[in-house]
N, C-alpha and C. Protein backbone atom coordinates (compact mmCIF):
# COMPACT_ATOMS: atom_id res chain seq x y z
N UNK A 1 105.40 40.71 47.83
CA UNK A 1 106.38 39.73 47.40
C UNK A 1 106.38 39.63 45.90
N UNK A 2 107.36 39.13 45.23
CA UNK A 2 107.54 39.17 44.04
C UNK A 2 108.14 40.13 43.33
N UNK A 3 108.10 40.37 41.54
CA UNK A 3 109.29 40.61 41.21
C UNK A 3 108.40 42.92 41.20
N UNK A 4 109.37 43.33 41.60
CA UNK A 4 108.32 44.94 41.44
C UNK A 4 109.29 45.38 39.85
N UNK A 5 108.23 46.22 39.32
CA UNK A 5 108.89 46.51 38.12
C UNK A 5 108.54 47.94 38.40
N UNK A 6 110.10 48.86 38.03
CA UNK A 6 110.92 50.13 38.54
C UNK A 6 109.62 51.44 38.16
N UNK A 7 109.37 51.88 38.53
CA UNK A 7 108.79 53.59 37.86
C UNK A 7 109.77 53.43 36.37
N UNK A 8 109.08 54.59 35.61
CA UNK A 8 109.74 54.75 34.56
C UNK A 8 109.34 56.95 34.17
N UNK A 9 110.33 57.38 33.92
CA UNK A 9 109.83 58.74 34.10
C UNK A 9 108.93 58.99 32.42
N UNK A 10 108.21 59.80 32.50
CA UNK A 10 107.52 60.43 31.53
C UNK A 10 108.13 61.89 30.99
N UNK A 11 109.30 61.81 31.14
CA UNK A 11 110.42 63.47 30.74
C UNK A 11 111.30 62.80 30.65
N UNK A 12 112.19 63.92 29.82
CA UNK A 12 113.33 63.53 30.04
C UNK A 12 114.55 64.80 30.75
N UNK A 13 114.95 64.42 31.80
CA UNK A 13 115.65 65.41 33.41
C UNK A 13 116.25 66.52 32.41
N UNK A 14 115.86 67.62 32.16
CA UNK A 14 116.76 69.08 32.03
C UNK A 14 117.15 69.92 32.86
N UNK A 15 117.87 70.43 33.03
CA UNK A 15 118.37 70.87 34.29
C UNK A 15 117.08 72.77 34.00
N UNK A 16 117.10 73.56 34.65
CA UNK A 16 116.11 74.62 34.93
C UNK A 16 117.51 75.74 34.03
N UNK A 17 116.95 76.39 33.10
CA UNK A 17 117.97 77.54 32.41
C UNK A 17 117.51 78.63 32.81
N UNK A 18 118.25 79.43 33.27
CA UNK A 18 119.87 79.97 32.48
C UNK A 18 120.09 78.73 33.98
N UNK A 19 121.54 78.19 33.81
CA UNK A 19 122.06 77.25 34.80
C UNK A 19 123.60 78.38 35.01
N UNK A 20 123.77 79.07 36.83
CA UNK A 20 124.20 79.87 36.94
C UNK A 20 125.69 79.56 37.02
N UNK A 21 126.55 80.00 36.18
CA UNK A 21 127.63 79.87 35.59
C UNK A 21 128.86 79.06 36.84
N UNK A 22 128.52 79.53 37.90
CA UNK A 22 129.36 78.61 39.04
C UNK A 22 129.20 77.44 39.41
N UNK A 23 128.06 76.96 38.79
CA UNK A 23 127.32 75.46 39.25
C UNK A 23 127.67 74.98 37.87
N UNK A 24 127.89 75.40 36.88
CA UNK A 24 127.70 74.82 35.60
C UNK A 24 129.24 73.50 35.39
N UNK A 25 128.26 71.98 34.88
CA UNK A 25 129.43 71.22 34.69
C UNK A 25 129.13 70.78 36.03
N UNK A 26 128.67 70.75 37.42
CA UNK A 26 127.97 69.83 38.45
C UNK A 26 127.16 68.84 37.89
N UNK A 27 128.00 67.58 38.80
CA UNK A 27 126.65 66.60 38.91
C UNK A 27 126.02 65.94 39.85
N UNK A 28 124.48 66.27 39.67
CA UNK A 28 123.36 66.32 41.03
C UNK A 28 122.76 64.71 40.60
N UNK A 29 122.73 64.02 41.84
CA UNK A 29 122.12 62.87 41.73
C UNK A 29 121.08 62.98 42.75
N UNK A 30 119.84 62.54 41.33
CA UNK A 30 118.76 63.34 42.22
C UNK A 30 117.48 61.80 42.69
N UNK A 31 117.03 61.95 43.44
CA UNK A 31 116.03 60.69 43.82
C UNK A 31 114.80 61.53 44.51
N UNK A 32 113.82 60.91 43.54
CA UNK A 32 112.50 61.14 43.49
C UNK A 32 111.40 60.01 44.15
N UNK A 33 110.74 60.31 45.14
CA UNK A 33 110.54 59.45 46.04
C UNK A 33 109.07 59.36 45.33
N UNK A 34 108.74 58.30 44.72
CA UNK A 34 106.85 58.37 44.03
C UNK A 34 105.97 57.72 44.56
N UNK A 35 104.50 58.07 44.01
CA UNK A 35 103.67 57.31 45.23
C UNK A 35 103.01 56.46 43.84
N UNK A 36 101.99 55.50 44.50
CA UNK A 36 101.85 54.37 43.53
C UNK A 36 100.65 54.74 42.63
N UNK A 37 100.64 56.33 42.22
CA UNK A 37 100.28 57.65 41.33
C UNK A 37 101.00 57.63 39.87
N UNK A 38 102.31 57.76 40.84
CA UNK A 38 103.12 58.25 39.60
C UNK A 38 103.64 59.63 39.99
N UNK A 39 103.10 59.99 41.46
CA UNK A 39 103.14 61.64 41.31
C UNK A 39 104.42 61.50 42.30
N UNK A 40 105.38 62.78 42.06
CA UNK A 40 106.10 62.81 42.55
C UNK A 40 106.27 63.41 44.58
N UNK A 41 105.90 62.30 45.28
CA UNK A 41 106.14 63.19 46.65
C UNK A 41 106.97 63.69 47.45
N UNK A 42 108.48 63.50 46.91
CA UNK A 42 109.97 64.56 47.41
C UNK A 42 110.99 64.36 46.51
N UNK A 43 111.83 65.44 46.07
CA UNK A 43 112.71 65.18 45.19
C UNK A 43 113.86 65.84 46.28
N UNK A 44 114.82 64.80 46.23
CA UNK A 44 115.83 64.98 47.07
C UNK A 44 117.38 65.02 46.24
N UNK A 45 118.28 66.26 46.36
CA UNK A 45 119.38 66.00 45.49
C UNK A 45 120.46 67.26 46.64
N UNK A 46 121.77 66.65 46.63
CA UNK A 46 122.77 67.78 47.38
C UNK A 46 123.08 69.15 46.64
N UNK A 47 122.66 70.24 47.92
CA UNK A 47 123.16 71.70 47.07
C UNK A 47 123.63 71.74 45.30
N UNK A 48 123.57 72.52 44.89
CA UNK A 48 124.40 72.74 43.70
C UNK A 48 125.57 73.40 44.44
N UNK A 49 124.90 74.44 45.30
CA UNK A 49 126.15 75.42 45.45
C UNK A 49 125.38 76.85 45.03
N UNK A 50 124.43 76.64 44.85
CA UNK A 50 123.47 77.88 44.80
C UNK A 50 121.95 77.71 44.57
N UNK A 51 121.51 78.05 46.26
CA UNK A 51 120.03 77.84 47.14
C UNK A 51 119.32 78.39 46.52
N UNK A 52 119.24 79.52 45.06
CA UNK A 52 118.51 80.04 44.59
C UNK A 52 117.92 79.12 43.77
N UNK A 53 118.72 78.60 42.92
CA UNK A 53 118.63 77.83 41.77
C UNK A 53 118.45 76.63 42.64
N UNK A 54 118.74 75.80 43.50
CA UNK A 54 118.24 75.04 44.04
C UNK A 54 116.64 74.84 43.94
N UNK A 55 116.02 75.74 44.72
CA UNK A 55 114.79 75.99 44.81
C UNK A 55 114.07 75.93 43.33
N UNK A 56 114.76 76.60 42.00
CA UNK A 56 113.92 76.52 40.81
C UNK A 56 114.28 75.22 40.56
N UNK A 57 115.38 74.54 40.40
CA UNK A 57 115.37 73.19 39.88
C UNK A 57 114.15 71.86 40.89
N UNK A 58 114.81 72.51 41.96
CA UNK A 58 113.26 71.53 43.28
C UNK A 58 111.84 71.89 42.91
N UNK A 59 111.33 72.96 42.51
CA UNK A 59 109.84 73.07 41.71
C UNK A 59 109.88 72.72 40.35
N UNK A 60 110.80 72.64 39.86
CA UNK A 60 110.69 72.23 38.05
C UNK A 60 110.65 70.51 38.30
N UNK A 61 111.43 70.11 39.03
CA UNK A 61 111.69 68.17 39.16
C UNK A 61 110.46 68.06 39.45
N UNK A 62 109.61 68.41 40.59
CA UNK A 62 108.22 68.43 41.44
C UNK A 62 107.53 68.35 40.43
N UNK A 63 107.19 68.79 39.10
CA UNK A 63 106.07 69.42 38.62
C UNK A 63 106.03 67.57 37.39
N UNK A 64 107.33 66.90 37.43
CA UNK A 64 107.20 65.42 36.36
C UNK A 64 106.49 64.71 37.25
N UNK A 65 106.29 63.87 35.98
CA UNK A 65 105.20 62.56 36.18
C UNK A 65 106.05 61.10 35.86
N UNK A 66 105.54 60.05 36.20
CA UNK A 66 106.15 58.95 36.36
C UNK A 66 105.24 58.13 35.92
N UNK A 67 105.44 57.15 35.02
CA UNK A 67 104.41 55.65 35.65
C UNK A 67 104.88 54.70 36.69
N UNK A 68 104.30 54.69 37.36
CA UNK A 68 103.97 54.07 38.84
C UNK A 68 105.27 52.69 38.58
N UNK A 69 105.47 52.18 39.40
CA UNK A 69 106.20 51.73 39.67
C UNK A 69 105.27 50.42 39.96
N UNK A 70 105.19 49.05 39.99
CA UNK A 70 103.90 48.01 39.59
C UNK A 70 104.69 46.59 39.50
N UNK A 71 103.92 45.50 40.09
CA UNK A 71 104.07 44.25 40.86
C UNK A 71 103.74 43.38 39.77
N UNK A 72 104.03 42.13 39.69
CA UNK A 72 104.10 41.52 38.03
C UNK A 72 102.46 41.67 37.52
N UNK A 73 101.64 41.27 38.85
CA UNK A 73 100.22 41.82 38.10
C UNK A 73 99.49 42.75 38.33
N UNK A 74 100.35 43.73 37.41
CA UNK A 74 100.09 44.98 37.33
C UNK A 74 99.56 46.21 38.73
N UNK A 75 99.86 45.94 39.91
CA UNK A 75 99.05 46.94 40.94
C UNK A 75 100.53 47.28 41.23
N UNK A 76 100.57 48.89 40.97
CA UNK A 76 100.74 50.08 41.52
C UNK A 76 101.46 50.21 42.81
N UNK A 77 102.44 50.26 43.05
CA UNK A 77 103.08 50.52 44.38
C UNK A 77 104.11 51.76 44.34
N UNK A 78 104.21 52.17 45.40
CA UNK A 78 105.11 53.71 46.14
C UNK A 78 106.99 52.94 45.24
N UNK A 79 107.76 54.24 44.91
CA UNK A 79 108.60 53.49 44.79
C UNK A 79 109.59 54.90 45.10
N UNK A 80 110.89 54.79 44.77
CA UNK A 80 112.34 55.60 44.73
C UNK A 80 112.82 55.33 43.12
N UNK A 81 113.04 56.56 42.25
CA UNK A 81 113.69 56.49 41.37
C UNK A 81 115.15 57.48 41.39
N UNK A 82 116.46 57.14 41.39
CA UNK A 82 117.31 57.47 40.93
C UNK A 82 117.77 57.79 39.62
N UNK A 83 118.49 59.26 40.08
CA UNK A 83 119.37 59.77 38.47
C UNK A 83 120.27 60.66 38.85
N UNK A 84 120.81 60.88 37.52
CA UNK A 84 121.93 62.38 37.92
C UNK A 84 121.47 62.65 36.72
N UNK A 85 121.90 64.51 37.14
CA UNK A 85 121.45 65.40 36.18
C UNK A 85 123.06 66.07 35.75
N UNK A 86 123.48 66.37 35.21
CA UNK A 86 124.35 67.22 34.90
C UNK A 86 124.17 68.73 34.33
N UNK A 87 124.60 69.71 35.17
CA UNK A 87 124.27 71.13 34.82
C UNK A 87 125.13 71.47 33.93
């Protein structure tokens, strides 16, 4: 109960280069499901439109860090952060 204060990321979202010229100018809204770590345990975002590059952008998001997401006195809880990326 009480007020939770959001994750906050430790990066800032680049999309994975070369970004393959048919996807380019997409925007992926991506949500990163965190544990009360900071570490990221699923990053969930719709196709680009190419499963290759899918896959490198899903291990590059995987690999950020977060600060935890935390209850007014200060303990650590699981949270969901939202964004969009633009390729």
């Amino acid at each position: 109960t009480g007020t939770i204060y959001p994750a906050t990321p430790e990066f800032l979202v680049m999309p994975s280069l070369p970004v393959p010229k048919r996807v380019q100018g997409r925007t992926l809204e991506l949500r990163f499901t965190i544990d009360e770590h900071g570490k990221i345990v699923k990053v969930e975002f719709e196709s680009s439109g190419d499963s290759g590059y899918d896959r490198q952008l899903r291990e590059r998001l995987s690999e950020y860090r977060f600060r935890p997401a935390h209850r007014m006195d200060g303990t650590p809880v699981p949270s969901v952060y939202v964004t969009q990326l633009t390729l």
